[in-house]
N, C-alpha and C. Protein backbone atom coordinates (compact mmCIF):
# COMPACT_ATOMS: atom_id res chain seq x y z
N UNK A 1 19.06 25.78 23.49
CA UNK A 1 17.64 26.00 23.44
C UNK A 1 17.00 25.36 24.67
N UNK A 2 16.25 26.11 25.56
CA UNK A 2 15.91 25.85 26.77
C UNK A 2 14.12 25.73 26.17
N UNK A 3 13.70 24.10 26.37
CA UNK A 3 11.97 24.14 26.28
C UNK A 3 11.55 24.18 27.67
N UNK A 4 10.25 25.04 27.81
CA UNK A 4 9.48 24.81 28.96
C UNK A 4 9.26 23.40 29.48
N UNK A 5 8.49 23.85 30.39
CA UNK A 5 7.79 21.97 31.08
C UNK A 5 6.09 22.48 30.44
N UNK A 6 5.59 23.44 29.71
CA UNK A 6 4.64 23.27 29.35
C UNK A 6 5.07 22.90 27.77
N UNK A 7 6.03 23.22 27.39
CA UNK A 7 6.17 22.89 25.94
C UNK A 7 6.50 21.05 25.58
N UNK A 8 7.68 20.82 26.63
CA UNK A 8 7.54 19.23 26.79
C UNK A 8 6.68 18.45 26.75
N UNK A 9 5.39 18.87 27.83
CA UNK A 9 4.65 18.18 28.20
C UNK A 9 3.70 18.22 26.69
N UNK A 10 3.65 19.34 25.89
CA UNK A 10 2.96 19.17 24.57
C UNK A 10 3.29 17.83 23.61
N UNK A 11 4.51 18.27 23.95
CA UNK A 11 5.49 17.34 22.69
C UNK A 11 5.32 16.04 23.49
N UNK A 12 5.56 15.42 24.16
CA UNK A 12 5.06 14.35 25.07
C UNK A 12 3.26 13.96 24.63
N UNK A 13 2.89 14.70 24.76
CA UNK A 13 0.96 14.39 24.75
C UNK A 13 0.49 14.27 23.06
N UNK A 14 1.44 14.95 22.31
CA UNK A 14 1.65 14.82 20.81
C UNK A 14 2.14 13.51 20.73
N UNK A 15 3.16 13.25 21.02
CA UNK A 15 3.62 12.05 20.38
C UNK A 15 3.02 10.36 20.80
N UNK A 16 1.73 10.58 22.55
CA UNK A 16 1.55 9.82 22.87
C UNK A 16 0.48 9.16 21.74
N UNK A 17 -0.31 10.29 21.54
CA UNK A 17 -1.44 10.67 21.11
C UNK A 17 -1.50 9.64 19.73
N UNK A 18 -0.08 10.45 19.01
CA UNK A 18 0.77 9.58 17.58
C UNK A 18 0.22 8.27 17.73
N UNK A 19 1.06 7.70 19.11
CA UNK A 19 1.86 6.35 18.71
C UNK A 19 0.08 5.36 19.04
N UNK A 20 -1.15 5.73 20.07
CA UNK A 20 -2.18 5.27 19.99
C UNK A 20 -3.01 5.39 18.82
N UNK A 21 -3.21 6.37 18.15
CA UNK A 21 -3.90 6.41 16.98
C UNK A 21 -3.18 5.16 15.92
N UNK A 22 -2.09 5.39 15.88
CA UNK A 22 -1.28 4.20 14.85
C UNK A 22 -1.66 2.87 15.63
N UNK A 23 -1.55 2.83 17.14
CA UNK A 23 -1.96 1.32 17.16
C UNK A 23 -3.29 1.34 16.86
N UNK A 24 -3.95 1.96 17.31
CA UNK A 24 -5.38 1.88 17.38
C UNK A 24 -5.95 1.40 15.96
N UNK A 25 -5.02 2.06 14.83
CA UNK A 25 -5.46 1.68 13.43
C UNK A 25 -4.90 0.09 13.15
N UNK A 26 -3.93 0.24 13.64
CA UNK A 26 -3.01 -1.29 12.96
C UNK A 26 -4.29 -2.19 13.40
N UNK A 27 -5.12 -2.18 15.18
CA UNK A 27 -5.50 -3.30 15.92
C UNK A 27 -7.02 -3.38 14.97
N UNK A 28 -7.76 -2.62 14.76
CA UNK A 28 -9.32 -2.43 14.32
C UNK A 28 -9.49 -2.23 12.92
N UNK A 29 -8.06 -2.26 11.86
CA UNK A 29 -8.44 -2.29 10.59
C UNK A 29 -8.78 -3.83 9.93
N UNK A 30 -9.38 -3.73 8.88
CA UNK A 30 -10.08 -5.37 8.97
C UNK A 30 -8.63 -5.96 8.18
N UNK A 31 -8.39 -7.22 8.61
CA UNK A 31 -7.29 -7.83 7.56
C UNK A 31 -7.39 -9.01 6.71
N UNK A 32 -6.90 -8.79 5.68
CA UNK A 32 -7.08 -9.98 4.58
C UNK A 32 -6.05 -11.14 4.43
N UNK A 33 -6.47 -11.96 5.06
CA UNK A 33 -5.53 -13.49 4.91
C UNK A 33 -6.44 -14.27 3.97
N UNK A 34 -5.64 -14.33 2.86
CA UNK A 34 -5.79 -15.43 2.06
C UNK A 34 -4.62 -16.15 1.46
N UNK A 35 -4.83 -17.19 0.89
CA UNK A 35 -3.91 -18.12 0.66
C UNK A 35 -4.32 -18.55 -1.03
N UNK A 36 -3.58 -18.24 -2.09
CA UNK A 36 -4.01 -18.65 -3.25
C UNK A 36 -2.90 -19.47 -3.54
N UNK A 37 -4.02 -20.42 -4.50
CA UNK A 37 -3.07 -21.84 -4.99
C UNK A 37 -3.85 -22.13 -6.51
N UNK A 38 -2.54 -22.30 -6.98
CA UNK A 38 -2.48 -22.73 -8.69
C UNK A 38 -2.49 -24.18 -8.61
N UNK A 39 -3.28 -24.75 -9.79
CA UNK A 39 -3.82 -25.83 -9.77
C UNK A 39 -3.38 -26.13 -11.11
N UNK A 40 -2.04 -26.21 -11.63
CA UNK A 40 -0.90 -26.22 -12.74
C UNK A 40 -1.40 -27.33 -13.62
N UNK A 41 -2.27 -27.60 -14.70
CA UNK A 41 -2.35 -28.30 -15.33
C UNK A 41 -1.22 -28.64 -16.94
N UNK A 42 -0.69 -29.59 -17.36
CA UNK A 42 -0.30 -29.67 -18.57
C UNK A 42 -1.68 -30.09 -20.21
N UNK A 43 -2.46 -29.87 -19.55
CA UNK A 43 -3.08 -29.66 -20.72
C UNK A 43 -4.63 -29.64 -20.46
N UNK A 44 -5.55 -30.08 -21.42
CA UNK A 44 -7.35 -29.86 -20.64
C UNK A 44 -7.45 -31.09 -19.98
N UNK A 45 -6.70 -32.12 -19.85
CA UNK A 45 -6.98 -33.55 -18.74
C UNK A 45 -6.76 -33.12 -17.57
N UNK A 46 -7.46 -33.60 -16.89
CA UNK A 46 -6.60 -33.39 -14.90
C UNK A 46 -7.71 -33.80 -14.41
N UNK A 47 -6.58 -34.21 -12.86
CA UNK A 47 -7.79 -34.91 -11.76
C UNK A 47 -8.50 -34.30 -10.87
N UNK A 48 -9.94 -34.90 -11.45
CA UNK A 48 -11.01 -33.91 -11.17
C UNK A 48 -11.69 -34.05 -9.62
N UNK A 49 -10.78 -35.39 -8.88
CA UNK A 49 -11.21 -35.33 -7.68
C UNK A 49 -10.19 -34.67 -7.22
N UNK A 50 -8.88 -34.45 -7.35
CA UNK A 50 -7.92 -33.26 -6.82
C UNK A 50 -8.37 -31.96 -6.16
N UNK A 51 -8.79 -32.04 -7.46
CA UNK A 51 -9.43 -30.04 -7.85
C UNK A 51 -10.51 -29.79 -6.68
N UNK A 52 -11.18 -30.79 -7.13
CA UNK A 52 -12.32 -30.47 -6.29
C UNK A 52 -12.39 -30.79 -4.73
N UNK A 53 -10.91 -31.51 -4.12
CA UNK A 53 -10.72 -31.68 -2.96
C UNK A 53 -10.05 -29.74 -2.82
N UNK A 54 -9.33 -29.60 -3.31
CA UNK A 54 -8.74 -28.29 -3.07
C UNK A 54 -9.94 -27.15 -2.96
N UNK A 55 -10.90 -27.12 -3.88
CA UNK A 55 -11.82 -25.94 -4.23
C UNK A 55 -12.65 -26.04 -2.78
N UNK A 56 -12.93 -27.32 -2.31
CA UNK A 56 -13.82 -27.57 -1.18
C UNK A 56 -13.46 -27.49 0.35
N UNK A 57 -11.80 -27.11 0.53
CA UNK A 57 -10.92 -26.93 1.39
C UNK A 57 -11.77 -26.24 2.86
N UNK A 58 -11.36 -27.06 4.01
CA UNK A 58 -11.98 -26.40 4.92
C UNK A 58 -10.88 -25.32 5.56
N UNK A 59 -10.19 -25.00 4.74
CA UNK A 59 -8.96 -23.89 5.17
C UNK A 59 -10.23 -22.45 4.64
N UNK A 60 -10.09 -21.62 5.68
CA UNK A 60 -10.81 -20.46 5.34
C UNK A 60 -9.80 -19.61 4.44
N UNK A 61 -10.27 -18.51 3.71
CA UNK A 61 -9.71 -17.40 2.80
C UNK A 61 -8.27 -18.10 1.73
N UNK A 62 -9.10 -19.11 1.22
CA UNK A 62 -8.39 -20.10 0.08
C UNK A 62 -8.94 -19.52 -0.89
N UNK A 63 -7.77 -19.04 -2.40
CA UNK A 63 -8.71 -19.58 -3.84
C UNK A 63 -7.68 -20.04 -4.93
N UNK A 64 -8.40 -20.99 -5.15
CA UNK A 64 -8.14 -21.89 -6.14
C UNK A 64 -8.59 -21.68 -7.56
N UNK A 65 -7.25 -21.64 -8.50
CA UNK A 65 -7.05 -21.24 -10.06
C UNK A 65 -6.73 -22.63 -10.43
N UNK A 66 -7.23 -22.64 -11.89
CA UNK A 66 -6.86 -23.86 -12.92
C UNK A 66 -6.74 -23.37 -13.80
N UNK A 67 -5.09 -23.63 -14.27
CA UNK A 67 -4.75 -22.72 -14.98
C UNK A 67 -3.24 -23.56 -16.04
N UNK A 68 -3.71 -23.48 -17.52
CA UNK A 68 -2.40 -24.86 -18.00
C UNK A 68 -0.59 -24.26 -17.59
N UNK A 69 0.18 -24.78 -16.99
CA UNK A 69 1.44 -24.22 -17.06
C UNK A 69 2.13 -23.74 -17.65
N UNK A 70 1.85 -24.04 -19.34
CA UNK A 70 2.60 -23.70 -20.29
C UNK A 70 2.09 -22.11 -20.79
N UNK A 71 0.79 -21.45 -20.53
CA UNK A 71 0.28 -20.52 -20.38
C UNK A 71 0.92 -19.02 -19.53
N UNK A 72 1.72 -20.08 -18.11
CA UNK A 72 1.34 -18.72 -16.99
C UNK A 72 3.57 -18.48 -17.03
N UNK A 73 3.81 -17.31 -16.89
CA UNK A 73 5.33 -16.28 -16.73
C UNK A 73 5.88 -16.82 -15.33
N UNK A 74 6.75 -15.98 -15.09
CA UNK A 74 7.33 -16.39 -14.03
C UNK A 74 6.81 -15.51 -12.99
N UNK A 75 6.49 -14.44 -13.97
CA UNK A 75 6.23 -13.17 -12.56
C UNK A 75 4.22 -13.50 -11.85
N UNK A 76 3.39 -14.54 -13.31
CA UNK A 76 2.39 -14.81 -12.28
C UNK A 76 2.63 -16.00 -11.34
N UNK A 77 3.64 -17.06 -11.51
CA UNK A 77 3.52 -17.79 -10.61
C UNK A 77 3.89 -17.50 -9.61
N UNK A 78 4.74 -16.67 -9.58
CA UNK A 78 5.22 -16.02 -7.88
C UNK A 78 4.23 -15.04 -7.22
N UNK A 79 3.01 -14.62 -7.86
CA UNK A 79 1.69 -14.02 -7.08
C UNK A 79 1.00 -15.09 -6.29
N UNK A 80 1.41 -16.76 -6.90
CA UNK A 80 0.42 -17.72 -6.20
C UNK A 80 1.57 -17.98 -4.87
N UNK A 81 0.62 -18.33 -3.48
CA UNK A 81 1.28 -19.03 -2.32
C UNK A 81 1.89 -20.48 -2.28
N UNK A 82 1.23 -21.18 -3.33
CA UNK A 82 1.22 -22.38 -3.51
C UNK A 82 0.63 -23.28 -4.83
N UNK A 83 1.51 -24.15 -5.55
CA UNK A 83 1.23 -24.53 -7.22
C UNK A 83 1.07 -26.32 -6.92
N UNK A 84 0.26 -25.99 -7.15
CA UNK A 84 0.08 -27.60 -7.42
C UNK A 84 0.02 -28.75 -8.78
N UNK A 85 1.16 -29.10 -9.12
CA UNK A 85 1.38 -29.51 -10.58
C UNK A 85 0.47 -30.80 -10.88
N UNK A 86 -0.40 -30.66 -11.87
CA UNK A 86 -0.76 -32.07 -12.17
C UNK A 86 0.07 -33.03 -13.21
């Protein structure tokens, strides 16, 4: 199968076309970094200056759950980034 040099040059200007639109989306779509952290209590006691050092975090796109351990599966603790046991 013999392609032209006008048919190449299509398939060439097609695929450039492709691969900018895909960056173009990856670079200008908005992205979500956050970081969630479990705040693992064993029962309704816990330290309330902890918590509230964590909730007040100058780390941007943080959130912080309080939540008793004996409550949460295995499959929600592996949704959190980070558990913090009291």
């Amino acid at each position: 199968m013999v392609l032209s040099k006008i048919r190449i040059l299509k398939i060439v200007i097609g695929l450039a076309l492709g691969f900018l639109l895909v960056v173009g989306l990856l670079l200008f779509l908005p992205k979500i970094e956050e970081t969630k952290l479990l705040y693992a209590t064993s029962g309704d006691s816990y330290d309330t200056a902890a918590y509230g050092n964590f909730s007040q975090s100058l780390q941007a796109g943080i959130s912080v759950n309080k939540q008793k351990l004996a409550a949460l599966s295995v499959r929600k603790l592996k949704t959190y980034d980070a558990i913090y046991l009291d």
